[in-house]
Structures are given as C-alpha cells and as structure tokens.
C-alpha atoms as a PDB file:
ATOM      1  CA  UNK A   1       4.764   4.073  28.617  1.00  0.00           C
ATOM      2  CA  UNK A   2       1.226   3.656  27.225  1.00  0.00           C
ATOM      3  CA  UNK A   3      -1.090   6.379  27.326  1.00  0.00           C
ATOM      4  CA  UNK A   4      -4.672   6.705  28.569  1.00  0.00           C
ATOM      5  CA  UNK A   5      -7.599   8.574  26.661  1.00  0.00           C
ATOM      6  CA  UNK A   6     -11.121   8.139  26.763  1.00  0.00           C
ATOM      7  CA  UNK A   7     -14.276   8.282  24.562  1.00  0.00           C
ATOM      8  CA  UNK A   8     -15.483  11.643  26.971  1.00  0.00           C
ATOM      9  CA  UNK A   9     -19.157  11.525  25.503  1.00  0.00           C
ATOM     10  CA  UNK A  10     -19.720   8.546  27.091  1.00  0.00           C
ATOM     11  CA  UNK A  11     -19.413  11.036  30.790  1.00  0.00           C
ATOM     12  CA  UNK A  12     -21.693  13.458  29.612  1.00  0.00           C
ATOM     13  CA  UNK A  13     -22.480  15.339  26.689  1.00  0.00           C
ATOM     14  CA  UNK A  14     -21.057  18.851  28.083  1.00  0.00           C
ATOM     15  CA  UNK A  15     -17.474  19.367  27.698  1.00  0.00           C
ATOM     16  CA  UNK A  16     -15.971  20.804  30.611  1.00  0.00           C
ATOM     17  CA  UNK A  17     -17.600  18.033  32.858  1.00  0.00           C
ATOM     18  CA  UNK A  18     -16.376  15.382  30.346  1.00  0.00           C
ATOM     19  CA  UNK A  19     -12.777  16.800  31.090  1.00  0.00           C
ATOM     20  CA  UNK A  20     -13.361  17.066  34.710  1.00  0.00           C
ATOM     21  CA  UNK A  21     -14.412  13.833  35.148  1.00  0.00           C
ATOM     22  CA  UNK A  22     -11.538  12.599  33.165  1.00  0.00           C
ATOM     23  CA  UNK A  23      -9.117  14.979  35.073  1.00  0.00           C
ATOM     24  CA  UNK A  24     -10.639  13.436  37.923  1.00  0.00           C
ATOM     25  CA  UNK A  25      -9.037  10.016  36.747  1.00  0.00           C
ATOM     26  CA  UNK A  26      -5.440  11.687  35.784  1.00  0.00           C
ATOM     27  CA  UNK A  27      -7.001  11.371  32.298  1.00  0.00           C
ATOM     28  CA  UNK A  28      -5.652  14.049  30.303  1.00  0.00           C
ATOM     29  CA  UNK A  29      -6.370  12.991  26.494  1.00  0.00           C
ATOM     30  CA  UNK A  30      -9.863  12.448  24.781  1.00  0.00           C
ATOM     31  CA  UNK A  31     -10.720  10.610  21.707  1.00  0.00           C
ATOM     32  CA  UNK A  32     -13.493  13.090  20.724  1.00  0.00           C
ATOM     33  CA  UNK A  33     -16.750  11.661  19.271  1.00  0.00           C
ATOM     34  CA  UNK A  34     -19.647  13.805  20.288  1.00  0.00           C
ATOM     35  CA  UNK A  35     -19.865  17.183  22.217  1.00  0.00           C
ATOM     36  CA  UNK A  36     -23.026  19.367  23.031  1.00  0.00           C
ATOM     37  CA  UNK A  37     -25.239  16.655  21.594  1.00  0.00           C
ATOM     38  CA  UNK A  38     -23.735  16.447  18.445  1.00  0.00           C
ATOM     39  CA  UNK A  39     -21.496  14.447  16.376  1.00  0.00           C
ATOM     40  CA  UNK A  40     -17.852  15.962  16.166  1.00  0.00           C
ATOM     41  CA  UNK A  41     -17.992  16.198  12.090  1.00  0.00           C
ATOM     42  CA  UNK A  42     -21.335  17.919  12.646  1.00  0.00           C
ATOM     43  CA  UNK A  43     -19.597  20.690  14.689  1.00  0.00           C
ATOM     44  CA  UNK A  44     -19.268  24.060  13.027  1.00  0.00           C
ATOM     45  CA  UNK A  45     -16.029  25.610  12.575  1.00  0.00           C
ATOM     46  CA  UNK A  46     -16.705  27.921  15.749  1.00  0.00           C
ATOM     47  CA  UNK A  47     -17.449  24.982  18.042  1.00  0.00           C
ATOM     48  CA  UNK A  48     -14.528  23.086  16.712  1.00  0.00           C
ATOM     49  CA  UNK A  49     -12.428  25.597  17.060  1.00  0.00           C
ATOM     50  CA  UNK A  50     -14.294  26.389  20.897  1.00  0.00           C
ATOM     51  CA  UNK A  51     -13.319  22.801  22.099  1.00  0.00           C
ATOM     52  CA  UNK A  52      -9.817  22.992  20.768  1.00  0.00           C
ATOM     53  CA  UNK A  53      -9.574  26.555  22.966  1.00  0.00           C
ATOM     54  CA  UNK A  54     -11.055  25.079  25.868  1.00  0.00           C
ATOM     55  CA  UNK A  55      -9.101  21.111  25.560  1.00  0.00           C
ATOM     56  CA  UNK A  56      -6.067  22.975  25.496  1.00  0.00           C
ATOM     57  CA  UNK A  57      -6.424  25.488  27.923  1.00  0.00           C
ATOM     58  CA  UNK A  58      -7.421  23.101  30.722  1.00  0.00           C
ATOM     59  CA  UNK A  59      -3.869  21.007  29.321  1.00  0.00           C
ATOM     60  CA  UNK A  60      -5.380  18.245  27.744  1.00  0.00           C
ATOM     61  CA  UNK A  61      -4.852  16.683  24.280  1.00  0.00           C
ATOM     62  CA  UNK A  62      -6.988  15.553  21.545  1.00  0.00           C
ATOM     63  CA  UNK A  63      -5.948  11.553  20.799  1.00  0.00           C
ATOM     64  CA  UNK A  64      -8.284  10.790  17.433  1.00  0.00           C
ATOM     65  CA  UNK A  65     -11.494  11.959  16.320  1.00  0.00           C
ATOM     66  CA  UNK A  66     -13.941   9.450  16.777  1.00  0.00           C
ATOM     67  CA  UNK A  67     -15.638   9.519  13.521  1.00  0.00           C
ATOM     68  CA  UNK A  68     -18.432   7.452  12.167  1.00  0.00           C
ATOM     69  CA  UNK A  69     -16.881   7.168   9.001  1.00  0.00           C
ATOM     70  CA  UNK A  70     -17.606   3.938   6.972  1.00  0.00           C
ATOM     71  CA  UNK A  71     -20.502   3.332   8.873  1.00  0.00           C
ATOM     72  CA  UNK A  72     -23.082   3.568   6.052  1.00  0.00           C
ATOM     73  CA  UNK A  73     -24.666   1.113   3.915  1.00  0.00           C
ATOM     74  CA  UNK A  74     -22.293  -0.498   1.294  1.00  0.00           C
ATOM     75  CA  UNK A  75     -24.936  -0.059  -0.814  1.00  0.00           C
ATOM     76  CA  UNK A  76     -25.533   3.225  -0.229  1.00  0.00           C
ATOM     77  CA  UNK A  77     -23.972   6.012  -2.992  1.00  0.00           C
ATOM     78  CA  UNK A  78     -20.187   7.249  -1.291  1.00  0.00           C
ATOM     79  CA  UNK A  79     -20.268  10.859  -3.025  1.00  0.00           C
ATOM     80  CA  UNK A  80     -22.111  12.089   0.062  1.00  0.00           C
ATOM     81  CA  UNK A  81     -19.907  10.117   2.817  1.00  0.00           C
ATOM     82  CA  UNK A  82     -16.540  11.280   0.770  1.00  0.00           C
ATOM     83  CA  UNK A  83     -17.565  15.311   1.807  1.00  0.00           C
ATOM     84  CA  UNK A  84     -18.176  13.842   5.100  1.00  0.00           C
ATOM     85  CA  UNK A  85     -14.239  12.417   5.672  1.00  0.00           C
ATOM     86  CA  UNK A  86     -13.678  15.407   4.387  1.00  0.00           C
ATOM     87  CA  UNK A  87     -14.484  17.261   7.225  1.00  0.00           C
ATOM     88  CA  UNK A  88     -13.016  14.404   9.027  1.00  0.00           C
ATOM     89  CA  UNK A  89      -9.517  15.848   8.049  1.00  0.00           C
ATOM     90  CA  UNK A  90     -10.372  19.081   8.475  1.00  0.00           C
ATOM     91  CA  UNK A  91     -11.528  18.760  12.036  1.00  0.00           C
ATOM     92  CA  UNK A  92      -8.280  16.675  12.806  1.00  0.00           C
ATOM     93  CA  UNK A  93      -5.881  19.352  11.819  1.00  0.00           C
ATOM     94  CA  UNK A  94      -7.828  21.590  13.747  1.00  0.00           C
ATOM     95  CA  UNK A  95      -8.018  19.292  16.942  1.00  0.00           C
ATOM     96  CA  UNK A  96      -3.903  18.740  16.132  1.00  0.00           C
ATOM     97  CA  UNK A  97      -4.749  14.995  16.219  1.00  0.00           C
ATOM     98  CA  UNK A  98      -3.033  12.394  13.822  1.00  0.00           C
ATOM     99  CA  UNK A  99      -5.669   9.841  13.928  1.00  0.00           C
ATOM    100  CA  UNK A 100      -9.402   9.535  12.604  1.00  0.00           C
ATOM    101  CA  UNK A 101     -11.338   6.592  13.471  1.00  0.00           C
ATOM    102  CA  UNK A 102     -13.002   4.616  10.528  1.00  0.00           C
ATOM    103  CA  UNK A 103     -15.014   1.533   9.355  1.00  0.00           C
ATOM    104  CA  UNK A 104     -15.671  -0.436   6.565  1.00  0.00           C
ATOM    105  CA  UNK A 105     -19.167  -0.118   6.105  1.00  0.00           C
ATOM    106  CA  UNK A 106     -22.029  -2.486   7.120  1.00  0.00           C
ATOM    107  CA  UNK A 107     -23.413  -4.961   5.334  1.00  0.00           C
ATOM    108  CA  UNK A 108     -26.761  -6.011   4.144  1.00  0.00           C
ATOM    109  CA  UNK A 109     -28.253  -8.359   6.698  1.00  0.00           C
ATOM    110  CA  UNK A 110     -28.534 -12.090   5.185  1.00  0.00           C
ATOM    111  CA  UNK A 111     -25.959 -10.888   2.272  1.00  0.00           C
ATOM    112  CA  UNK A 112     -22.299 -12.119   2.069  1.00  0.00           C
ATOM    113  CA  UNK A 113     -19.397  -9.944   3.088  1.00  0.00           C
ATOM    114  CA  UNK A 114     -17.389 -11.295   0.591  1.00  0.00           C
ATOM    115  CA  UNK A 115     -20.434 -10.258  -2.441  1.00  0.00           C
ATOM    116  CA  UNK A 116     -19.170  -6.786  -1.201  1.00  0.00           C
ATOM    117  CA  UNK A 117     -15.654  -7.379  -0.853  1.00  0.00           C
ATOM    118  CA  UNK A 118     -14.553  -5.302  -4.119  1.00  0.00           C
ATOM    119  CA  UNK A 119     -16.739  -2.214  -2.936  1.00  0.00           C
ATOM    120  CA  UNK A 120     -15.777  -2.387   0.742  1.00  0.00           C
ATOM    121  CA  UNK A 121     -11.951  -2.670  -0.667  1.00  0.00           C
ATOM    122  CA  UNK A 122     -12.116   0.398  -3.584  1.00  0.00           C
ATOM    123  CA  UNK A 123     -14.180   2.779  -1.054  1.00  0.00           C
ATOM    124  CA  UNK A 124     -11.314   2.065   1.675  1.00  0.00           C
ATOM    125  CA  UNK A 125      -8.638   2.973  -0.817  1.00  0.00           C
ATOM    126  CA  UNK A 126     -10.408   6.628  -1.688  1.00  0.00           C
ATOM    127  CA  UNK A 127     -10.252   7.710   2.214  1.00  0.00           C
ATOM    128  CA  UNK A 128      -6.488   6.445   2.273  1.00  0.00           C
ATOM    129  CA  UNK A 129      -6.047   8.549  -1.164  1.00  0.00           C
ATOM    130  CA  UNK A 130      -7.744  11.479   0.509  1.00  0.00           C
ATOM    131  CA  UNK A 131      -6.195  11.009   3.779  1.00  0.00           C
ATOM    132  CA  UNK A 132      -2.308  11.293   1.598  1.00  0.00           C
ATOM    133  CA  UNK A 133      -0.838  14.412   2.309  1.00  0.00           C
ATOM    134  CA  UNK A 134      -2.835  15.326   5.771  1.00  0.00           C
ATOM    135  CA  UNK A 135      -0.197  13.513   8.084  1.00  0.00           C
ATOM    136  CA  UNK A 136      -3.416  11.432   9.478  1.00  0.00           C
ATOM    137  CA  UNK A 137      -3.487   7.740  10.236  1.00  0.00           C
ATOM    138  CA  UNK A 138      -7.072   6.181   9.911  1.00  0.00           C
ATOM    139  CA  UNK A 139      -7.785   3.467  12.454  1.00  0.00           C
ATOM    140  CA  UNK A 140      -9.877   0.712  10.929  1.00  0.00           C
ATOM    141  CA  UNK A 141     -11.936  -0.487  13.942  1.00  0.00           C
ATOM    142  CA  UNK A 142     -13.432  -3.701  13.922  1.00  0.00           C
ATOM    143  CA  UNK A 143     -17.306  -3.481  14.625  1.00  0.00           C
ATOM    144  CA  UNK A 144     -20.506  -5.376  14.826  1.00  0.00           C
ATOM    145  CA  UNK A 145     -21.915  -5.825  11.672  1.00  0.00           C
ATOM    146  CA  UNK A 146     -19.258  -3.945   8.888  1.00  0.00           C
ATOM    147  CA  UNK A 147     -17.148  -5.564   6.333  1.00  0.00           C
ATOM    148  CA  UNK A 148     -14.001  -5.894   8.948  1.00  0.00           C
ATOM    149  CA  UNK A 149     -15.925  -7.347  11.578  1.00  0.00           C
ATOM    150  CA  UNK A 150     -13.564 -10.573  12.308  1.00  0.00           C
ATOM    151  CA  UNK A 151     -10.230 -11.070  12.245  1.00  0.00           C
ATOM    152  CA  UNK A 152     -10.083 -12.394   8.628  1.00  0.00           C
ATOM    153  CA  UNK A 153     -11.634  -9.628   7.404  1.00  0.00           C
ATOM    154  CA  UNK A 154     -10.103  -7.281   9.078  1.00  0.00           C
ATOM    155  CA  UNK A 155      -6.713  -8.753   7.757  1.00  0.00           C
ATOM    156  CA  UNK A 156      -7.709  -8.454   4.437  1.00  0.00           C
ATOM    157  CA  UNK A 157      -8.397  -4.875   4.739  1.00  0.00           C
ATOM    158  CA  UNK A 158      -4.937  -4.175   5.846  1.00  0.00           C
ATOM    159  CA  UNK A 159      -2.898  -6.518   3.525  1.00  0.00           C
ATOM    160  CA  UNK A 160      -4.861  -4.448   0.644  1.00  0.00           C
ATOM    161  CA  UNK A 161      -3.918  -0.814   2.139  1.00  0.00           C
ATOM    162  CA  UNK A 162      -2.329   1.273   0.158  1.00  0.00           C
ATOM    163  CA  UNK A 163       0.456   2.596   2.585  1.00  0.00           C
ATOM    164  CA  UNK A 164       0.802   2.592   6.815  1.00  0.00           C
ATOM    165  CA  UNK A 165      -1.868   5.821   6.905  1.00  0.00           C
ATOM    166  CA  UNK A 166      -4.646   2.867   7.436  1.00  0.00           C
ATOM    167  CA  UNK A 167      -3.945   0.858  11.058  1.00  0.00           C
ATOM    168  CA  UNK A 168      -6.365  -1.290  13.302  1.00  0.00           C
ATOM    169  CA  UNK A 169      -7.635  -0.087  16.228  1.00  0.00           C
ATOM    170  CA  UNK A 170      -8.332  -3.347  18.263  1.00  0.00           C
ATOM    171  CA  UNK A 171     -11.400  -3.728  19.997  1.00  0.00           C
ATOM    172  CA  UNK A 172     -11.695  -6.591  22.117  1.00  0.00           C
ATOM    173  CA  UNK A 173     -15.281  -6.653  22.913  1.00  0.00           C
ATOM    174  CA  UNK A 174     -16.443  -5.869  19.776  1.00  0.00           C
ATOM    175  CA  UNK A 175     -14.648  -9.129  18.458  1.00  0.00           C
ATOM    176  CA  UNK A 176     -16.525 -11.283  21.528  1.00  0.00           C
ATOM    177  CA  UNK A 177     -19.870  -9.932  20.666  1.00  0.00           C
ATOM    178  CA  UNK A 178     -19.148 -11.222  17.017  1.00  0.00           C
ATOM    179  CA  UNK A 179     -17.898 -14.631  17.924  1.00  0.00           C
ATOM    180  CA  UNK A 180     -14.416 -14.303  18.110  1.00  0.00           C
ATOM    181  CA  UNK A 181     -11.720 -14.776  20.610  1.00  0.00           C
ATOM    182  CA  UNK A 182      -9.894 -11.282  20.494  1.00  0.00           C
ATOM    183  CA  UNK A 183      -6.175 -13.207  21.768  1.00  0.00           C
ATOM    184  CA  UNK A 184      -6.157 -16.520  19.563  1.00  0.00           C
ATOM    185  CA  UNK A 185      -8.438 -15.646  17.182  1.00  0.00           C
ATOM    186  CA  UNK A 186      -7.878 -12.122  16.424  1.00  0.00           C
ATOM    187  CA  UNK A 187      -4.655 -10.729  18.043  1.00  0.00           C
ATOM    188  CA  UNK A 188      -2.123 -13.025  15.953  1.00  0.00           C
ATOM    189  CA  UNK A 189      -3.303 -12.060  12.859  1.00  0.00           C
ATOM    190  CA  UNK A 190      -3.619  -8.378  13.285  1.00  0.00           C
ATOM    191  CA  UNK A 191      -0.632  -7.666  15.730  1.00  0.00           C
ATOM    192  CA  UNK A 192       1.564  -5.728  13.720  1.00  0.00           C
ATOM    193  CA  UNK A 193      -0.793  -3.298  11.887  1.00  0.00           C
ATOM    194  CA  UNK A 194      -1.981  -2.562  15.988  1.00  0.00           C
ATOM    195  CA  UNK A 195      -1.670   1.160  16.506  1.00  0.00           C
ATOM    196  CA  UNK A 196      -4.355   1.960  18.602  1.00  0.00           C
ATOM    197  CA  UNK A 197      -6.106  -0.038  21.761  1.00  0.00           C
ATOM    198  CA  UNK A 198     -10.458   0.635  22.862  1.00  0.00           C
ATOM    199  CA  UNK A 199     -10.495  -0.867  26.176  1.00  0.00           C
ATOM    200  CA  UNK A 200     -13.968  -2.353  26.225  1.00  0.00           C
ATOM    201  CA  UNK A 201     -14.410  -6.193  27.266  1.00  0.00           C
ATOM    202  CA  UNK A 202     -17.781  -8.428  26.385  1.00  0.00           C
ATOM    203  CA  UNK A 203     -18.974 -11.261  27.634  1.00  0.00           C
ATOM    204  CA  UNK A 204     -19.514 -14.600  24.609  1.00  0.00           C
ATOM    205  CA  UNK A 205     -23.046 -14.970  26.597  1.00  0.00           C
ATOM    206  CA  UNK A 206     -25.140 -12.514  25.330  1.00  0.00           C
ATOM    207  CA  UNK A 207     -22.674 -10.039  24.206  1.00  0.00           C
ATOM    208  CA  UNK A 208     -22.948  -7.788  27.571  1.00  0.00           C
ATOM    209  CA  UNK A 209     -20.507  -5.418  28.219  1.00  0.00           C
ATOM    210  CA  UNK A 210     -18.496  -5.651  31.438  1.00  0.00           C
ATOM    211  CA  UNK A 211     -15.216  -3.277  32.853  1.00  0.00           C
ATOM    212  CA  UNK A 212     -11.896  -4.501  31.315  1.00  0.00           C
ATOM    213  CA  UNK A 213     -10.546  -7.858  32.400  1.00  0.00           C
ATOM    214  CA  UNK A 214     -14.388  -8.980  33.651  1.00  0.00           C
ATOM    215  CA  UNK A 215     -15.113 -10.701  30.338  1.00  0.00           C
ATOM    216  CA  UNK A 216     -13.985 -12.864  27.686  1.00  0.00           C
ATOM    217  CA  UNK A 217     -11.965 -10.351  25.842  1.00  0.00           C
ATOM    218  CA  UNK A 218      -8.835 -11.536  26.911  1.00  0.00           C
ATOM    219  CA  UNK A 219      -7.124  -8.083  27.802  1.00  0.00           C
ATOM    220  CA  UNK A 220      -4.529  -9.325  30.278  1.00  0.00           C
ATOM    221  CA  UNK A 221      -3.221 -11.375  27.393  1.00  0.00           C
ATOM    222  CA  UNK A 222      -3.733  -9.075  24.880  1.00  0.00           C
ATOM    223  CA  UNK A 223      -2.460  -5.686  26.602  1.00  0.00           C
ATOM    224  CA  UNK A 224       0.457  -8.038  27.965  1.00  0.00           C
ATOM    225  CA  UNK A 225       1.874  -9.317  24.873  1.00  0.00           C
ATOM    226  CA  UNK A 226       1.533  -6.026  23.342  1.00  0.00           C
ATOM    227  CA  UNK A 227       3.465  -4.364  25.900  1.00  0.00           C
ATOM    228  CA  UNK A 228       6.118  -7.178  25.955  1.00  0.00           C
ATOM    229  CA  UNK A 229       6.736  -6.009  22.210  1.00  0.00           C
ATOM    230  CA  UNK A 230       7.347  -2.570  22.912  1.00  0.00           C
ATOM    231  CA  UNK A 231       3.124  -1.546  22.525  1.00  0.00           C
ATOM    232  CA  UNK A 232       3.604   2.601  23.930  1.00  0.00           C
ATOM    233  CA  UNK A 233       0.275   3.774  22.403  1.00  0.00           C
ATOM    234  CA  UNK A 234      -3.314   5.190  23.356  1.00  0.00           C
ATOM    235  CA  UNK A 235      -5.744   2.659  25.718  1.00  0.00           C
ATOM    236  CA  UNK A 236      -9.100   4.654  24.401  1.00  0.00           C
ATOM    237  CA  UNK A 237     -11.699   3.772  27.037  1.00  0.00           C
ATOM    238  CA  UNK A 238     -15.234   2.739  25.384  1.00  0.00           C
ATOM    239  CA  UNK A 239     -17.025   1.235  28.660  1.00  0.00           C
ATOM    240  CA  UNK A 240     -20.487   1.562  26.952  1.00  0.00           C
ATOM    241  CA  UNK A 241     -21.469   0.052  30.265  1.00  0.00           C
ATOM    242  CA  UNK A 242     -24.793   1.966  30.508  1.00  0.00           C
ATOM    243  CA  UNK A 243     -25.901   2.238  26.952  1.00  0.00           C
ATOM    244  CA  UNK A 244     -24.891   1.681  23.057  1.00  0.00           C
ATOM    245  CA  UNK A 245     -26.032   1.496  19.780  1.00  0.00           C
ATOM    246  CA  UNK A 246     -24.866   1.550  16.401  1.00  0.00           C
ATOM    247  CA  UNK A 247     -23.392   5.053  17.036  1.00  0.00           C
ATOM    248  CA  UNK A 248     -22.564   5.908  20.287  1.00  0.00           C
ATOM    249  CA  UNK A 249     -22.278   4.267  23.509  1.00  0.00           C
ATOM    250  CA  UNK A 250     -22.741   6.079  26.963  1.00  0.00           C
ATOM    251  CA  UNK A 251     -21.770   4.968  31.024  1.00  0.00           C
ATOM    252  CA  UNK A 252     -22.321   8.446  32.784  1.00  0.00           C
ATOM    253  CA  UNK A 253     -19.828   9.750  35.200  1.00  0.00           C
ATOM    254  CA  UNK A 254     -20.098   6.970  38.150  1.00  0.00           C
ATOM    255  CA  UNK A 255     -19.787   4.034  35.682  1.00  0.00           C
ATOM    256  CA  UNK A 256     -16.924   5.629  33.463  1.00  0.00           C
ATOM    257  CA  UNK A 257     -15.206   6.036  36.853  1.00  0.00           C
ATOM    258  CA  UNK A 258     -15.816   1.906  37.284  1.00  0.00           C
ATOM    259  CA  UNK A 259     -14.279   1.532  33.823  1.00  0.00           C
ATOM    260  CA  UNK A 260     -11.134   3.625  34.514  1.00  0.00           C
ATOM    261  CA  UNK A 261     -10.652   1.901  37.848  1.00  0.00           C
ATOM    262  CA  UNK A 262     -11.115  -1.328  36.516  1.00  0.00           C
ATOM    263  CA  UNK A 263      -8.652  -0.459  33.572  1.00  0.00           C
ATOM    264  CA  UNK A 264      -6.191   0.868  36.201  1.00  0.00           C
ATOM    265  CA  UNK A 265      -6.230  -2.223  38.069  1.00  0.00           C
ATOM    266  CA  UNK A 266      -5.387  -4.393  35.426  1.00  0.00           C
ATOM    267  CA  UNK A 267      -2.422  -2.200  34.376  1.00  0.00           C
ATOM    268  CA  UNK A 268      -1.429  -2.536  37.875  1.00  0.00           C
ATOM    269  CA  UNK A 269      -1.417  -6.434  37.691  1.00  0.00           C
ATOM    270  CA  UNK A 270       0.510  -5.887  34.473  1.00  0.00           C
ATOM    271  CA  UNK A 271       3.466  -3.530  35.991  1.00  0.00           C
ATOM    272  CA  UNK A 272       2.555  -1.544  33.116  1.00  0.00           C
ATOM    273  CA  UNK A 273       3.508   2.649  33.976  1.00  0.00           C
ATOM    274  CA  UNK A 274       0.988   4.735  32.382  1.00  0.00           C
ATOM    275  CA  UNK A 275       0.224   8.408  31.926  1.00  0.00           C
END
C-alpha cells in the first residue's frame, strides 16, 4: 500500500491550515519544506521542535524534509552549504524522518555538465559521508537546471554513490520540462534506485504544469509499473499549479485540493489502495 504526503507549503504558509487542508484530503504525512515563511533548515530549534509538537499531536507524520540542499552554484565554495546539511540532519532526527531531499547543484548556464562532473560527483560523496551514521536516506531529485537533470545524469550519480543512503526521488514533470520522457526515457534507467515518488505532471509544450495524469509525464505508466514491482512508498504531492520558482512552488488550498483529487483518481483507475 503506497502512501500519500504532500509538499504542505504549497496550501499555505501557516501550519495548522496546511494540516487541515491535508486532513481534509485523508492526508496525514507532510514532506516539510517551508513553514511560517521560512525555509525548514532556517527554523530555530524552538520552531522545529514547535512543528514536531503540533504534527504529532494532530497524528500526522513527517515523510522527508524538503531541503534545498545542492541547489547552489557548482562554482560556488561548499564549506558554507556543508553547515547547512548539517542542520539538514539535525532537523530530520528531530522531525523523526529518514529522508532529506537533495540536488546536485546547478550549473553555469552555456557551460557543460560534464566540465563539472568531478565536482558535482566529490561534493555528492561528502553529504553521503556526513549523512553515515544518521540512519537518513538522501533523495537525489532530478531538477531543472542541476547536474542530475536527465536521466543519464541522474544515473551516473547513483552508479557513483557510495552506499544505498543516496536514492532518486522521481519527478516526472521535472523530467518533461527538461526534454525527457519520464517512462521510456527516464524510468528504465533509474527504476531500481526509486525510493521516493513527487507527483507533479508537465506538459512538453511550454513546460506548464497540469494535475497528475493531464500531461506528458506518463504517471499511469510510471506509478503502474512501479506498483506491479512491489513500489509501497511515499506519492509526495508538488502540484506547483499556481506558482514556482527555483525554490518553492505554491497552489493554495482550492488548487492543492484539484491536485489531490486528480492524484486520487488516477490511483483509482490503477486499483492501487492507498493511505
């Protein structure tokens, strides 16, 4: 049975209506990336500790911390980003969560990815090296832009990884709105380092993104062959179907409600039992 959690900060930036909205939805896990208008690493350890209290008192579970690790500059120094993950850690074992999400940092525009492939590949090994010993699994996601932004890439990343604490999270749309088809393409390379699932769907014209199974991300194929090998992990849903950037993306409460429905459906189709 796969699970359902959301990217809450996308409802609203206040917590208890972020968990109301996705209690609302039978929702009851949250990838947690921003809270009170800030950044979950930027939280203090009061607030941290404040949204564990109130995420567990209300019976809901923290699914990964949504960090914005590895999305700097290659080029620019790591010392700085290395106190940043962390606080990553820190924040998990406080949250009780086994995964942090990560990248691997963008790259110059009109510069090679593969010019930085040495870079991209040591500073990836120092957050697994960190990461030893926490009881964490960092999901690489692939993203507009970064190092691991197609399927090749992305490959490479995890047949260098120093153990199983570095996974993919597969994003569908952010593979359309890079060129790539997310089921031929992408999917049948990175299949069996999948551990994690943002359900977020793009359309190859202009990148827009649309509710899951309304675009070219292929997610009936994808979410069905995953579940037809055994697949009982998180769906994290990203609808970014208002707003998104670099950093964040947002939908509000009556568009995150089209996203879940739309999700919901398409398990339905599936005969896939979810909780």
């Amino acid at each position: 049975m796969v699970t359902l959690t959301a990217f809450a900060d996308e409802i609203s930036a206040d917590l208890q209506e972020q968990l109301d909205v996705l209690e609302s939805e039978g929702i009851h896990h949250l990838e947690l990336r921003g809270v009170w208008n800030k950044n979950v690493l930027d939280l203090s350890d009061e607030e941290v500790q404040k949204v564990r209290d109130i995420v567990q008192s209300r019976g809901f579970k923290v699914s990964a911390v949504g960090s914005p690790i590895g999305k700097i500059d290659i080029l620019d120094p790591m010392e700085p980003h290395v106190q940043r993950f962390k606080r990553a850690l820190q924040v998990a074992k406080v949250l009780e969560t086994s995964y942090i999400r990560i990248f691997s940092f963008f790259i110059p525009q009109g510069q090679s990815p593969q010019s930085h492939r040495r870079e991209v590949l040591a500073r990836m090994a120092v957050l697994q090296e960190m990461a030893a010993g926490w009881e964490v699994v960092l999901l690489h996601e692939n993203e507009k832009e970064i190092y691991g932004d197609n399927a090749q890439r992305c490959l490479d990343i995890l047949e260098h990884r120093l153990n199983e604490n570095l996974a993919c999270a597969f994003d569908p749309a952010n593979f359309v709105q890079c060129g790539v088809k997310p089921y031929e393409e992408a999917f049948p390379l990175l299949q069996p380092y999948i551990r994690y699932v943002h359900i977020k769907d793009a359309l190859f014209a202009g990148g827009t993104v649309v509710p899951a199974g309304q675009g070219d991300g292929a997610l009936r194929a994808v979410l069905s062959r995953l579940f037809a090998q055994g697949y009982d992990g998180f769906l994290s849903l990203e609808p970014h179907l208002a707003h998104s950037d670099r950093y964040q993306g947002f939908s509000g409460p009556a568009l995150f409600h089209v996203a879940a429905e739309a999700l919901k459906n398409l398990l339905g189709e599936l005969g896939q039992v979810w909780q």
